[in-house]
PDB file of N, CA and C in Angstrom:
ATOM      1  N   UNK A   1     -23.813 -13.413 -14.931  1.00  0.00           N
ATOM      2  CA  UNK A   1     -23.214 -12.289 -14.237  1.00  0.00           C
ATOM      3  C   UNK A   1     -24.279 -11.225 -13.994  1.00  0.00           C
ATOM      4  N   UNK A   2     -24.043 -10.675 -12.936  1.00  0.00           N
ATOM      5  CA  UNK A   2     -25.495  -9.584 -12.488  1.00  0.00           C
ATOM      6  C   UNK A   2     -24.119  -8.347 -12.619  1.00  0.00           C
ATOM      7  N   UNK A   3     -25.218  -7.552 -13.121  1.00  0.00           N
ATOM      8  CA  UNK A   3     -24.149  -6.152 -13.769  1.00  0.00           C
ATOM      9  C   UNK A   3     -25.212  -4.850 -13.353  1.00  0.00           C
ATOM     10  N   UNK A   4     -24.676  -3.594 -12.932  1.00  0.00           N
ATOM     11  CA  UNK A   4     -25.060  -2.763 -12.219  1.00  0.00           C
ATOM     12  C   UNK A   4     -24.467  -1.530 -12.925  1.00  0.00           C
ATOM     13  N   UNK A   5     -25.084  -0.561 -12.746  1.00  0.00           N
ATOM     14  CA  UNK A   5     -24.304   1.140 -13.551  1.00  0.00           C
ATOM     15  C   UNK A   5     -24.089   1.588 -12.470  1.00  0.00           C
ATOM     16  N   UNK A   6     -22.370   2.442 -13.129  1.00  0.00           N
ATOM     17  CA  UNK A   6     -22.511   3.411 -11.959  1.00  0.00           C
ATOM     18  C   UNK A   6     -21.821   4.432 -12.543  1.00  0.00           C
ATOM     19  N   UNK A   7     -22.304   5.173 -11.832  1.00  0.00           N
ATOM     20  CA  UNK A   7     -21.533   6.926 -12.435  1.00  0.00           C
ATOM     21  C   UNK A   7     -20.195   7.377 -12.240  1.00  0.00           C
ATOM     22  N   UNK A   8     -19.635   7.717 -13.237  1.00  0.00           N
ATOM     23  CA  UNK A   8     -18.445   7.881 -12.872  1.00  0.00           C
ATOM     24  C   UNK A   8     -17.914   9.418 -13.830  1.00  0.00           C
ATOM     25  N   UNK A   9     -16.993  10.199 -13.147  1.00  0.00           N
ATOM     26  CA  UNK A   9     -16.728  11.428 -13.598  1.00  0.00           C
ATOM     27  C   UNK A   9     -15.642  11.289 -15.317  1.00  0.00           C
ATOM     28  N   UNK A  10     -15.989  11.978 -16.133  1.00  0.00           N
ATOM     29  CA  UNK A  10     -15.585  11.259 -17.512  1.00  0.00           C
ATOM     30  C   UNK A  10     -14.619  11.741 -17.436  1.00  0.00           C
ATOM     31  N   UNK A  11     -13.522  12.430 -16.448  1.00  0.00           N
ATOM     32  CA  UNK A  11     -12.241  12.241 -16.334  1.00  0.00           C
ATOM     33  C   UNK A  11     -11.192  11.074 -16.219  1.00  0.00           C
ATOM     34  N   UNK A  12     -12.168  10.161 -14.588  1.00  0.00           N
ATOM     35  CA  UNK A  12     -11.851   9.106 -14.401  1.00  0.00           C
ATOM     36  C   UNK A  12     -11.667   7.803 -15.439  1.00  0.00           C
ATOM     37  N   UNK A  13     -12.792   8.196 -16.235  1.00  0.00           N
ATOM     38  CA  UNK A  13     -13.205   7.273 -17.597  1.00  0.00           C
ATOM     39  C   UNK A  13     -12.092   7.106 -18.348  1.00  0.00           C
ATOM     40  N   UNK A  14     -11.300   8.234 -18.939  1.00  0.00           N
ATOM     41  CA  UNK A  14     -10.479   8.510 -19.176  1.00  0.00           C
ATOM     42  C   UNK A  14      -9.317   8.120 -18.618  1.00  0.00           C
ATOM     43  N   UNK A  15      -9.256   8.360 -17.723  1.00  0.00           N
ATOM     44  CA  UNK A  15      -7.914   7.912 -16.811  1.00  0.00           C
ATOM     45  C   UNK A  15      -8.152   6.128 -17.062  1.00  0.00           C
ATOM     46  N   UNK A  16      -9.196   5.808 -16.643  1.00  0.00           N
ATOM     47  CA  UNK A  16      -9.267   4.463 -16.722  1.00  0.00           C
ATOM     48  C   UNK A  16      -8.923   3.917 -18.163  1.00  0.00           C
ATOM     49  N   UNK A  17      -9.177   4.500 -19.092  1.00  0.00           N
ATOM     50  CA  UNK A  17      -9.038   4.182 -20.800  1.00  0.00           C
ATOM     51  C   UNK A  17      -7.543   4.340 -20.724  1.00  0.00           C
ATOM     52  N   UNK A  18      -6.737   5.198 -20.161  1.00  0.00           N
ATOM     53  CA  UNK A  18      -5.618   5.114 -20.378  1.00  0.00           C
ATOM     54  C   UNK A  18      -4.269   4.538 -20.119  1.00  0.00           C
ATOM     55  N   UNK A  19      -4.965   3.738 -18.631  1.00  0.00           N
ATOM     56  CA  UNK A  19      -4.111   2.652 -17.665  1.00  0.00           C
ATOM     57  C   UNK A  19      -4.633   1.116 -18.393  1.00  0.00           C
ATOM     58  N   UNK A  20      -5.475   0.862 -19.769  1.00  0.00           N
ATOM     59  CA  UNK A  20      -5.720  -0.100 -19.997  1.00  0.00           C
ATOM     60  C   UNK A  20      -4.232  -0.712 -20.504  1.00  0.00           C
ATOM     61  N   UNK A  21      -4.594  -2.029 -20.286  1.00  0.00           N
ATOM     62  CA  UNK A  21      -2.997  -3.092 -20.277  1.00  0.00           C
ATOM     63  C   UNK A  21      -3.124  -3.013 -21.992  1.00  0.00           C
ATOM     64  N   UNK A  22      -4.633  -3.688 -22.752  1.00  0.00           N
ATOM     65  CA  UNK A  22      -4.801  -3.516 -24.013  1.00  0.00           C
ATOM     66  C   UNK A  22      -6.411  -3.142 -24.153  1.00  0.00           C
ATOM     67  N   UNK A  23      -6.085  -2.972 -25.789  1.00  0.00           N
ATOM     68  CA  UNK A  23      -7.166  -2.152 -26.023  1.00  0.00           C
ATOM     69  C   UNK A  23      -8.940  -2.446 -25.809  1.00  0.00           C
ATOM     70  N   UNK A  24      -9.199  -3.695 -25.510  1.00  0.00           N
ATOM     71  CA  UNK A  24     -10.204  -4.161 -25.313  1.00  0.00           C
ATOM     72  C   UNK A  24     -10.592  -4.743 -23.756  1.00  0.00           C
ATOM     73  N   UNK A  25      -9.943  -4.019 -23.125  1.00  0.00           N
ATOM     74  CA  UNK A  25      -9.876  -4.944 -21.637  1.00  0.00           C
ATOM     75  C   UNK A  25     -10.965  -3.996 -20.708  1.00  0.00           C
ATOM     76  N   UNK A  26     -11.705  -4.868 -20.659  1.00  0.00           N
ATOM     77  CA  UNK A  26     -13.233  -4.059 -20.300  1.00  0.00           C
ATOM     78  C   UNK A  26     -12.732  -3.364 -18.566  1.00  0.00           C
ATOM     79  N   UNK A  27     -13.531  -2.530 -18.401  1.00  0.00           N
ATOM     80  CA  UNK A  27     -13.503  -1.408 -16.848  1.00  0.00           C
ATOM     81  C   UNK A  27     -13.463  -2.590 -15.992  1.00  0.00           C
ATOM     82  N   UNK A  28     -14.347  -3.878 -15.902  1.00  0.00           N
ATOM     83  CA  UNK A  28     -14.379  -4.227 -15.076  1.00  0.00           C
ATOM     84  C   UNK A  28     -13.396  -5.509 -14.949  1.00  0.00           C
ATOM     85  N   UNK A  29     -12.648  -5.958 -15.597  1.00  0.00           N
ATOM     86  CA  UNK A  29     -11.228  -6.385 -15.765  1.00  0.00           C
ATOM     87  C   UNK A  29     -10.247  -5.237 -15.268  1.00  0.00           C
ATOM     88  N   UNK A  30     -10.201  -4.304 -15.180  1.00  0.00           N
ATOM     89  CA  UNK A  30      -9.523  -3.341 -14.863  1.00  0.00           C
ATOM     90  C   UNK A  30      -9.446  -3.172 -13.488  1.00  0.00           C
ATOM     91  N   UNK A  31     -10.793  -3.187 -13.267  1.00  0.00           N
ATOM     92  CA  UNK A  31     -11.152  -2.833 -11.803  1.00  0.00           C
ATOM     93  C   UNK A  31     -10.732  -4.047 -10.675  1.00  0.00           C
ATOM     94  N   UNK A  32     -11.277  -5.201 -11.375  1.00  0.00           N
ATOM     95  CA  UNK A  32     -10.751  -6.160 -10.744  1.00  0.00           C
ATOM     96  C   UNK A  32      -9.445  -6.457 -10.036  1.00  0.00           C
ATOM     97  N   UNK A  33      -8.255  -6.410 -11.578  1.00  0.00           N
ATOM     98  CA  UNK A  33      -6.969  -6.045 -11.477  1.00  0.00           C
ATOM     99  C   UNK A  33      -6.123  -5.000 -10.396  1.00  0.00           C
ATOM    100  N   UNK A  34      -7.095  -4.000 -10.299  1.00  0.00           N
ATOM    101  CA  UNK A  34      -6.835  -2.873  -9.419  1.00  0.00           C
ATOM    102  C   UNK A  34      -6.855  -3.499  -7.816  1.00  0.00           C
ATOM    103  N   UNK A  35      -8.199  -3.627  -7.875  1.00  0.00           N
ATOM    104  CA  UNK A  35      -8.678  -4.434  -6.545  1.00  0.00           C
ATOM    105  C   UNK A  35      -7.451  -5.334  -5.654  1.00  0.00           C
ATOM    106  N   UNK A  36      -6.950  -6.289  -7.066  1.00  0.00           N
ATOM    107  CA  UNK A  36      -6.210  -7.392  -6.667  1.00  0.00           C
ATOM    108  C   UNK A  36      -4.847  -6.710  -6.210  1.00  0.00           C
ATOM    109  N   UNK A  37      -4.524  -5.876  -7.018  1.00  0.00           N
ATOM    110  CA  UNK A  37      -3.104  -5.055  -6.639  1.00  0.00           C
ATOM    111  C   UNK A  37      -3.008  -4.182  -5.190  1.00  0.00           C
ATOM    112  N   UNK A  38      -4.390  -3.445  -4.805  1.00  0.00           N
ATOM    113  CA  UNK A  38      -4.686  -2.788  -3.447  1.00  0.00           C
ATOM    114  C   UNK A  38      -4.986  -4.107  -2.594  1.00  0.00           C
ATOM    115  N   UNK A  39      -5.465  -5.258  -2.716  1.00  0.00           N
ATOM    116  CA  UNK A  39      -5.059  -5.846  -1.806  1.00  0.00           C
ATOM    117  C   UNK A  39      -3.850  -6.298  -1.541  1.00  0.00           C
ATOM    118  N   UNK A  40      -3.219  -6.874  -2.219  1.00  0.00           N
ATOM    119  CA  UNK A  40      -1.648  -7.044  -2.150  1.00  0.00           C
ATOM    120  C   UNK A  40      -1.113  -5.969  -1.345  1.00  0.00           C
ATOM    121  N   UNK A  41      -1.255  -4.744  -1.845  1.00  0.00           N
ATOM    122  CA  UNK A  41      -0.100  -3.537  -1.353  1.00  0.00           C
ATOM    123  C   UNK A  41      -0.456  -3.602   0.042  1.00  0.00           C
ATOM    124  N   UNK A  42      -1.842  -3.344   0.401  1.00  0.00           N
ATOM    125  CA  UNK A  42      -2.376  -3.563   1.864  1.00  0.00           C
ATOM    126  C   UNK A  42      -1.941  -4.752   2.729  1.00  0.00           C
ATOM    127  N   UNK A  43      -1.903  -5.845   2.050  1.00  0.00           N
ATOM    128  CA  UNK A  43      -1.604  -6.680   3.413  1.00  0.00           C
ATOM    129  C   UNK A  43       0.155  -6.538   3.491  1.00  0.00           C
ATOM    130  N   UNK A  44       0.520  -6.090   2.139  1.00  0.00           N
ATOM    131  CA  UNK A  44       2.544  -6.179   2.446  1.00  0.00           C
ATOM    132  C   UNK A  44       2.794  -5.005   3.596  1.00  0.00           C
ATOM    133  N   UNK A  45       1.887  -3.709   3.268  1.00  0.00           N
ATOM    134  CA  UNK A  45       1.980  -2.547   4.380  1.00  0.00           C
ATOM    135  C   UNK A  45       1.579  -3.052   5.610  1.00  0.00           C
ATOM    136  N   UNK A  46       0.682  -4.520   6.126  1.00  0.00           N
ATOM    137  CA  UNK A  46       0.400  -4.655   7.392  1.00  0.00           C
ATOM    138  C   UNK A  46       1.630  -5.179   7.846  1.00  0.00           C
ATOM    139  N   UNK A  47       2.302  -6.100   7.286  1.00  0.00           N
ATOM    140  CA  UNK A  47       2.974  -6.836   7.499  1.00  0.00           C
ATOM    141  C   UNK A  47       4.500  -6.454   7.566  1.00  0.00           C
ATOM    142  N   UNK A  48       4.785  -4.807   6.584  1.00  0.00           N
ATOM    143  CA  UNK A  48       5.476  -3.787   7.211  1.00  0.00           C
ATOM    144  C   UNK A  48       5.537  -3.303   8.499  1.00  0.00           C
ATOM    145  N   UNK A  49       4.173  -2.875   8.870  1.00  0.00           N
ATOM    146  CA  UNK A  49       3.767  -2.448  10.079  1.00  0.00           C
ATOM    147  C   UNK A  49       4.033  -3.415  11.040  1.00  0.00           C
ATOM    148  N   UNK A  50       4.163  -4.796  11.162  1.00  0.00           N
ATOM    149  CA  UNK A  50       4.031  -5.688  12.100  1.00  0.00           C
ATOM    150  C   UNK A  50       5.708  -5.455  12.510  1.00  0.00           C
ATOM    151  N   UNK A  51       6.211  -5.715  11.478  1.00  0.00           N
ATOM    152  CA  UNK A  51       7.590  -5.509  11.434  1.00  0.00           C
ATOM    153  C   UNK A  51       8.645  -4.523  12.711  1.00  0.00           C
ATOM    154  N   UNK A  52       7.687  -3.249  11.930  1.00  0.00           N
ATOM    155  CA  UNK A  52       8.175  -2.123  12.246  1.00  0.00           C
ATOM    156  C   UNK A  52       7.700  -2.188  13.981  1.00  0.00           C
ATOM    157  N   UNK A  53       7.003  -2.303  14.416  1.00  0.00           N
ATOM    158  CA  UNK A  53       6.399  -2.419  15.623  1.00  0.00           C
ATOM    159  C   UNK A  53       7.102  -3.726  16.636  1.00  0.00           C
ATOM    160  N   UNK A  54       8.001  -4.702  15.973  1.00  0.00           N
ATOM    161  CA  UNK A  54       8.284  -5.640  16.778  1.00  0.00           C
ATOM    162  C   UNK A  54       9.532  -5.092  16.929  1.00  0.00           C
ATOM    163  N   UNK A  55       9.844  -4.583  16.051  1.00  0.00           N
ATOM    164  CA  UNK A  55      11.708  -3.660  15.539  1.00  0.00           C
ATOM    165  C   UNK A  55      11.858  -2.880  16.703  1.00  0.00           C
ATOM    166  N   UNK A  56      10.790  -2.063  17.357  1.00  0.00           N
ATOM    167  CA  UNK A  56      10.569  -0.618  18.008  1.00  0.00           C
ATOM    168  C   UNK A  56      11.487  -1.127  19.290  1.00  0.00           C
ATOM    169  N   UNK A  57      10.848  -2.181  19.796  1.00  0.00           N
ATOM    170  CA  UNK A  57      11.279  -2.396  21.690  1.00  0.00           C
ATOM    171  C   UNK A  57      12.440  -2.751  21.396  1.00  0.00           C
ATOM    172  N   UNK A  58      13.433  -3.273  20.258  1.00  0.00           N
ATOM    173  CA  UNK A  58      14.697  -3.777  20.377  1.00  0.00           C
ATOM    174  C   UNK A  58      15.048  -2.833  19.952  1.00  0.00           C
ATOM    175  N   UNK A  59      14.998  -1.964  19.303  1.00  0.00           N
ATOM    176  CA  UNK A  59      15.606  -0.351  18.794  1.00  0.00           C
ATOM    177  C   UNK A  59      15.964   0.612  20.181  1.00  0.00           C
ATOM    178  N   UNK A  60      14.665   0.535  20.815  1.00  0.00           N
ATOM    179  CA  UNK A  60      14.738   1.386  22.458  1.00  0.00           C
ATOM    180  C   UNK A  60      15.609   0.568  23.116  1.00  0.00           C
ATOM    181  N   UNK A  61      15.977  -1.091  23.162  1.00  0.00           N
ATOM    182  CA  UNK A  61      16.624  -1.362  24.046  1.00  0.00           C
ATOM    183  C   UNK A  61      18.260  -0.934  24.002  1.00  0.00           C
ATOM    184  N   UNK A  62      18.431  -0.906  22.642  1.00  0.00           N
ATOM    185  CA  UNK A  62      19.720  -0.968  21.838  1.00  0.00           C
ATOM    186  C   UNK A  62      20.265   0.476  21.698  1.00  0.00           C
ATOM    187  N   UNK A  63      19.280   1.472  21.675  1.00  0.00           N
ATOM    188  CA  UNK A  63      19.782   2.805  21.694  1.00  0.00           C
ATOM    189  C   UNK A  63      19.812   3.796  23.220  1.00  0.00           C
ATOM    190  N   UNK A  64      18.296   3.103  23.891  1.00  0.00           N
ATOM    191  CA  UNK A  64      18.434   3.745  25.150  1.00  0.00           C
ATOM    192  C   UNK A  64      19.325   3.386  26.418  1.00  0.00           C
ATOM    193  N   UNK A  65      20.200   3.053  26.295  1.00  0.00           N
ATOM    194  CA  UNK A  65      21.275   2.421  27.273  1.00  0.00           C
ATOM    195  C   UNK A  65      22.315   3.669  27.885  1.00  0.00           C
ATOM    196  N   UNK A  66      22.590   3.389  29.392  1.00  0.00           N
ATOM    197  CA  UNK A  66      24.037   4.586  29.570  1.00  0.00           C
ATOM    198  C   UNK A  66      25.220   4.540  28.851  1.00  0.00           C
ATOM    199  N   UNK A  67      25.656   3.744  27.605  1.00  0.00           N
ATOM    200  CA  UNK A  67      27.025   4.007  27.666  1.00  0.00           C
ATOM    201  C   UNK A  67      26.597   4.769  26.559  1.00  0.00           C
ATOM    202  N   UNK A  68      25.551   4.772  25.367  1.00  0.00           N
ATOM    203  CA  UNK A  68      25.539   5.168  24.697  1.00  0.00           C
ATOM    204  C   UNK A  68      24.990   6.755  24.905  1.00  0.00           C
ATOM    205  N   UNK A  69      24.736   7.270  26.034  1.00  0.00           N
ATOM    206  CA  UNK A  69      24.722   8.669  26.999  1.00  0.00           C
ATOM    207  C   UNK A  69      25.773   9.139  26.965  1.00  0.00           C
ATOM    208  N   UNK A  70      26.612   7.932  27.616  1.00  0.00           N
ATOM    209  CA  UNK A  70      28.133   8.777  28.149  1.00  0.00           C
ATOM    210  C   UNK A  70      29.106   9.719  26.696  1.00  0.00           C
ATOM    211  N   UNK A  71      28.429   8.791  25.788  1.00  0.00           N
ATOM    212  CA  UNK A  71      29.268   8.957  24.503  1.00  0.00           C
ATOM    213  C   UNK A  71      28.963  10.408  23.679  1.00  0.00           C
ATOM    214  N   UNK A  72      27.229  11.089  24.400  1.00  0.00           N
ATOM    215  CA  UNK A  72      27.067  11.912  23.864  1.00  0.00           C
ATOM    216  C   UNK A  72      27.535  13.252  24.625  1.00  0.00           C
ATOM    217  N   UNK A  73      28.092  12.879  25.814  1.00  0.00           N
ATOM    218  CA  UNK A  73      28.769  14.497  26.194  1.00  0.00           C
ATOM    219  C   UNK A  73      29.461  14.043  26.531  1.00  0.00           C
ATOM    220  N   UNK A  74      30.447  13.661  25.850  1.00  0.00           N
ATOM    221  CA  UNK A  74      31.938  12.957  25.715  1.00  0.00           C
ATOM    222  C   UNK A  74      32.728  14.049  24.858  1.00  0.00           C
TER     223      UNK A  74
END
């Protein structure tokens, strides 16, 4: 394994010591874990987004219509 330092604010350190699952689970098990979870959340939010965007033109078709006009100054 090739291993590298990096600086980090000893708040974060902290924060990181305190989201550990257990007590020996090194930063970079952590980090990893993290990694794996932001990718997950990211591709479920694209795939929200895809959603939401195919939803849009049948939403406009379904709401922008005349009868549903007539109904509002009825």
């Amino acid at each position: 394994m090739k291993a590298t330092t990096i600086q980090l604010d000893k708040d974060l350190v902290e924060s990181l010591k305190s989201i550990r699952e257990y007590p020996r689970q090194t930063y970079n098990e952590l980090i990893e874990k993290m990694i794996s979870v932001f990718q997950s959340v990211k591709k479920k939010n694209q795939y929200d987004e895809f959603l939401h965007k195919i939803q849009q033109s049948k939403m406009k078709e379904l709401w922008d219509n005349d009868s549903d006009e007539a109904w509002e100054h009825a």
